[in-house]
C-alpha atoms as a PDB file:
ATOM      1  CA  UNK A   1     -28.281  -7.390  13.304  1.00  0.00           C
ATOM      2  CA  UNK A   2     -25.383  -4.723  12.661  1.00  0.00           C
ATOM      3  CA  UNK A   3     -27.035  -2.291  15.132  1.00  0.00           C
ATOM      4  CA  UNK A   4     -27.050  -4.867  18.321  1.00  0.00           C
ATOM      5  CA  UNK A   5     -23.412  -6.185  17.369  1.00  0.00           C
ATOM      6  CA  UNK A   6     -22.113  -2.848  17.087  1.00  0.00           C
ATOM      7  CA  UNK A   7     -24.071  -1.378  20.064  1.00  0.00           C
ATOM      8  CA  UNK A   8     -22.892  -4.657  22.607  1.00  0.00           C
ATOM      9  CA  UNK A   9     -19.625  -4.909  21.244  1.00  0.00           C
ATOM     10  CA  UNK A  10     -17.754  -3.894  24.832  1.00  0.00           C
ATOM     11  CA  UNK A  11     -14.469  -2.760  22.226  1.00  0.00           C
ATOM     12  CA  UNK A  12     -16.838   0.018  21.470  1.00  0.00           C
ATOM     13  CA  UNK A  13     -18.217   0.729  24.661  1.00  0.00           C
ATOM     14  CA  UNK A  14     -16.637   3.750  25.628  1.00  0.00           C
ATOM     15  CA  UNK A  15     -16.075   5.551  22.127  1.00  0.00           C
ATOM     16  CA  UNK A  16     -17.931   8.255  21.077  1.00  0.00           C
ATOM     17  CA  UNK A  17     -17.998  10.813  18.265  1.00  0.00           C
ATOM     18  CA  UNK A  18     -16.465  14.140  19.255  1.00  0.00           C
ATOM     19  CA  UNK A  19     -18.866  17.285  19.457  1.00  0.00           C
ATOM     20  CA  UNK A  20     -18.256  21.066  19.107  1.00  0.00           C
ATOM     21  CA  UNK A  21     -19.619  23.740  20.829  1.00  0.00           C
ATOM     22  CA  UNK A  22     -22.288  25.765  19.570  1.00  0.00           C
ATOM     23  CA  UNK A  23     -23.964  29.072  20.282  1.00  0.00           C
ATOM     24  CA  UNK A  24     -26.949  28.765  22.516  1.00  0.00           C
ATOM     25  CA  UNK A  25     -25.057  25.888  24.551  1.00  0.00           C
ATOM     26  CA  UNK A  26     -25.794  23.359  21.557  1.00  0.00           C
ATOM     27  CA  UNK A  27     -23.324  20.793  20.537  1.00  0.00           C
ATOM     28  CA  UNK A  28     -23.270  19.351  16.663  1.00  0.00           C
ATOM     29  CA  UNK A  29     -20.604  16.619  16.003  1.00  0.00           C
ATOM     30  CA  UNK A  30     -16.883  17.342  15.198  1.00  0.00           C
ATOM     31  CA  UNK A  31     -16.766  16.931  11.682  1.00  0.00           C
ATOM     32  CA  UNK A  32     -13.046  17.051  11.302  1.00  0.00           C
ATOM     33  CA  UNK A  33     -12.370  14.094  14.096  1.00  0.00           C
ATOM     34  CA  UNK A  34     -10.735  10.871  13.003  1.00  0.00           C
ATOM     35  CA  UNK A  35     -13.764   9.253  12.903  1.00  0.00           C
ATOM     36  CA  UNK A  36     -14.734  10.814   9.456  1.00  0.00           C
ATOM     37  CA  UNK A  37     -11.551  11.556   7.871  1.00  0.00           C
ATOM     38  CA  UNK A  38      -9.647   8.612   8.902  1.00  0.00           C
ATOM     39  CA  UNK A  39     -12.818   5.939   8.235  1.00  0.00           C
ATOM     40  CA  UNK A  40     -13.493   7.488   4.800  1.00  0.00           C
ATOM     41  CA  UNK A  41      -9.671   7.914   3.494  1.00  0.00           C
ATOM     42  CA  UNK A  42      -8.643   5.008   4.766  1.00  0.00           C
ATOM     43  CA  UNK A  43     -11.630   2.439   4.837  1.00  0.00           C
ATOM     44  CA  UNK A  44     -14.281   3.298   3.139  1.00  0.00           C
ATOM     45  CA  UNK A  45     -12.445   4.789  -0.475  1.00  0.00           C
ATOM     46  CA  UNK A  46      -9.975   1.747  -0.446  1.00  0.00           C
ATOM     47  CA  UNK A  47     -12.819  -0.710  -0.330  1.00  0.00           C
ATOM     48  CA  UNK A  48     -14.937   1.305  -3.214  1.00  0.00           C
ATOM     49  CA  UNK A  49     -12.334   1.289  -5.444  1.00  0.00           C
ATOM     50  CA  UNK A  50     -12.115  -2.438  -5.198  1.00  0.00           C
ATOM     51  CA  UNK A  51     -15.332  -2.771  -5.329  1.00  0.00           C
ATOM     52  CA  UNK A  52     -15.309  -0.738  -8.808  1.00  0.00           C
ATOM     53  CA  UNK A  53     -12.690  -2.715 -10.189  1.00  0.00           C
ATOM     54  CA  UNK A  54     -14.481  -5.774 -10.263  1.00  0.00           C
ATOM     55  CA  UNK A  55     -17.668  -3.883 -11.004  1.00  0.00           C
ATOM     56  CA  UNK A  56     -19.696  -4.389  -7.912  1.00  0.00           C
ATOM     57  CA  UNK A  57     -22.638  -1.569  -7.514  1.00  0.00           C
ATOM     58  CA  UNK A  58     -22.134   0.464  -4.369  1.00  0.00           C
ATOM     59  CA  UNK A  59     -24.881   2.814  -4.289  1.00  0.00           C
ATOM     60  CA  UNK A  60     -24.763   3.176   0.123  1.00  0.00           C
ATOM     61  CA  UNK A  61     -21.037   3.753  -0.296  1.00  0.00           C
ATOM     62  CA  UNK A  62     -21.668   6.234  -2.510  1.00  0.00           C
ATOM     63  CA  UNK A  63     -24.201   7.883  -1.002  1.00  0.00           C
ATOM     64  CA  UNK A  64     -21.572   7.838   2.061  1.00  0.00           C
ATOM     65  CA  UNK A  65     -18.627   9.136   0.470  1.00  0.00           C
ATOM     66  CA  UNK A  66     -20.797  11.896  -1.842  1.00  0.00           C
ATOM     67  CA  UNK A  67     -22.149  13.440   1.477  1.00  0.00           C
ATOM     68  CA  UNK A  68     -18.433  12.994   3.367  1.00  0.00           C
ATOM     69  CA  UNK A  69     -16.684  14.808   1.000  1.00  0.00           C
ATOM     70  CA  UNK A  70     -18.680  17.579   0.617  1.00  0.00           C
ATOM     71  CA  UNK A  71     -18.050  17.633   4.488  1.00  0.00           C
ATOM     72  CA  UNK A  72     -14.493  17.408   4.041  1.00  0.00           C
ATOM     73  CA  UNK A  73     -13.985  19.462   1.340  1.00  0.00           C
ATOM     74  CA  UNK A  74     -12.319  16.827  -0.926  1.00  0.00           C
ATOM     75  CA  UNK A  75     -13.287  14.997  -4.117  1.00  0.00           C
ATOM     76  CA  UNK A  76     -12.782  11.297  -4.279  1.00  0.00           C
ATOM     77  CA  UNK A  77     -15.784  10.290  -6.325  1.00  0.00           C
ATOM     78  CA  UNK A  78     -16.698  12.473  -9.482  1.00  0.00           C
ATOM     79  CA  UNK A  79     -19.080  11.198 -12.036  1.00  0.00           C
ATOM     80  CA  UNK A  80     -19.624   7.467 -10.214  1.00  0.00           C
ATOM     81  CA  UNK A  81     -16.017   6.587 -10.496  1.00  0.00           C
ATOM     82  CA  UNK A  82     -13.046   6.781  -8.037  1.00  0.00           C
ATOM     83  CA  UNK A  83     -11.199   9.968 -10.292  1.00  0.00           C
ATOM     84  CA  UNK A  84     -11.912  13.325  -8.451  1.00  0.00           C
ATOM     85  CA  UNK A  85      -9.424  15.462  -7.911  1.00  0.00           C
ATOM     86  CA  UNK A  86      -8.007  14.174  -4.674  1.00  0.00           C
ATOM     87  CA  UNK A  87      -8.147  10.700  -5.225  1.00  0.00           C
ATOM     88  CA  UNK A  88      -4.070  10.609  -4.947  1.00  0.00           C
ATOM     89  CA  UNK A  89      -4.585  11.169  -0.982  1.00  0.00           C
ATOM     90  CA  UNK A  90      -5.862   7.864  -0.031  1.00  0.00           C
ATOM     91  CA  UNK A  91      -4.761   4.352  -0.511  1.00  0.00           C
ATOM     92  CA  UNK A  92      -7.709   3.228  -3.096  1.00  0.00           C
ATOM     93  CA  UNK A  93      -6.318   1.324  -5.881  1.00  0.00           C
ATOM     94  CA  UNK A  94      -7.134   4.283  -8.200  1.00  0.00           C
ATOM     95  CA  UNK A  95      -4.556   6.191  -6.839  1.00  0.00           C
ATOM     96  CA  UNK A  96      -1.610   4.032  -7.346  1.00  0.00           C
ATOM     97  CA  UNK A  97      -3.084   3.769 -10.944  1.00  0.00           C
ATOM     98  CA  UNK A  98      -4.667   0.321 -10.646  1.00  0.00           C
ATOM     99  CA  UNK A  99      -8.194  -0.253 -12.417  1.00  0.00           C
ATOM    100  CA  UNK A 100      -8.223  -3.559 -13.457  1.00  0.00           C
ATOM    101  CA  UNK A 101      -8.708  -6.817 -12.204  1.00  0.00           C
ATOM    102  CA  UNK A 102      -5.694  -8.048 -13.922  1.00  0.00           C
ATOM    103  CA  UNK A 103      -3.785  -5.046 -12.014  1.00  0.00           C
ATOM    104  CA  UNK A 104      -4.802  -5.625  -8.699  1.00  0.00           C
ATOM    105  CA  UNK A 105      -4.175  -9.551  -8.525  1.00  0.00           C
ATOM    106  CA  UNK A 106      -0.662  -8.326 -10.160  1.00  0.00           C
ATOM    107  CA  UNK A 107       0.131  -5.826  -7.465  1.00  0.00           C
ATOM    108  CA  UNK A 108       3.266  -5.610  -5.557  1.00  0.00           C
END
């Protein structure tokens, strides 16, 4: 399964997901570390707005990307397509003003 591959994998062995500091000697996890901005701008968007080209449901994505962005502040996804208002900041097809099939085979 996903969880043993990813948990054995030795390539992952020694990464972890920054944490912050909190009062009471807490730590929560560093929201703004490359592990959420960089995964979702630059994995995670491109593939959804492939995946909404050629009309394949993504309802986990979503899910995933609705709860990132109110994290980060942004708007990639707005009304269950790849439109909101800072779409142009990541390499998703959408933003270089593909959203067709015939577009996307066609691209340069």
């Amino acid at each position: 399964n996903l969880y043993t591959a990813v948990r054995s994998n030795e390539a992952y062995a020694q990464i972890y997901h920054p944490l912050k500091s909190v009062e009471g000697g807490r730590f929560v996890p560093d929201f703004s570390s490359r592990y959420l901005t960089e995964d979702i701008a630059f994995g995670l968007l491109p593939t959804r707005g492939i995946a909404e080209i050629v009309k394949v449901p993504t309802p986990t994505m979503d899910t995933v990307i609705l709860w990132a962005q109110k994290i980060l502040g942004k708007e990639y996804l707005l009304d269950g397509a790849m439109k909101g208002k800072d779409i142009g900041e990541v390499p998703s097809p959408q933003s270089c003003g593909i959203n067709t099939v015939a577009e996307l085979l066609n691209c340069n």
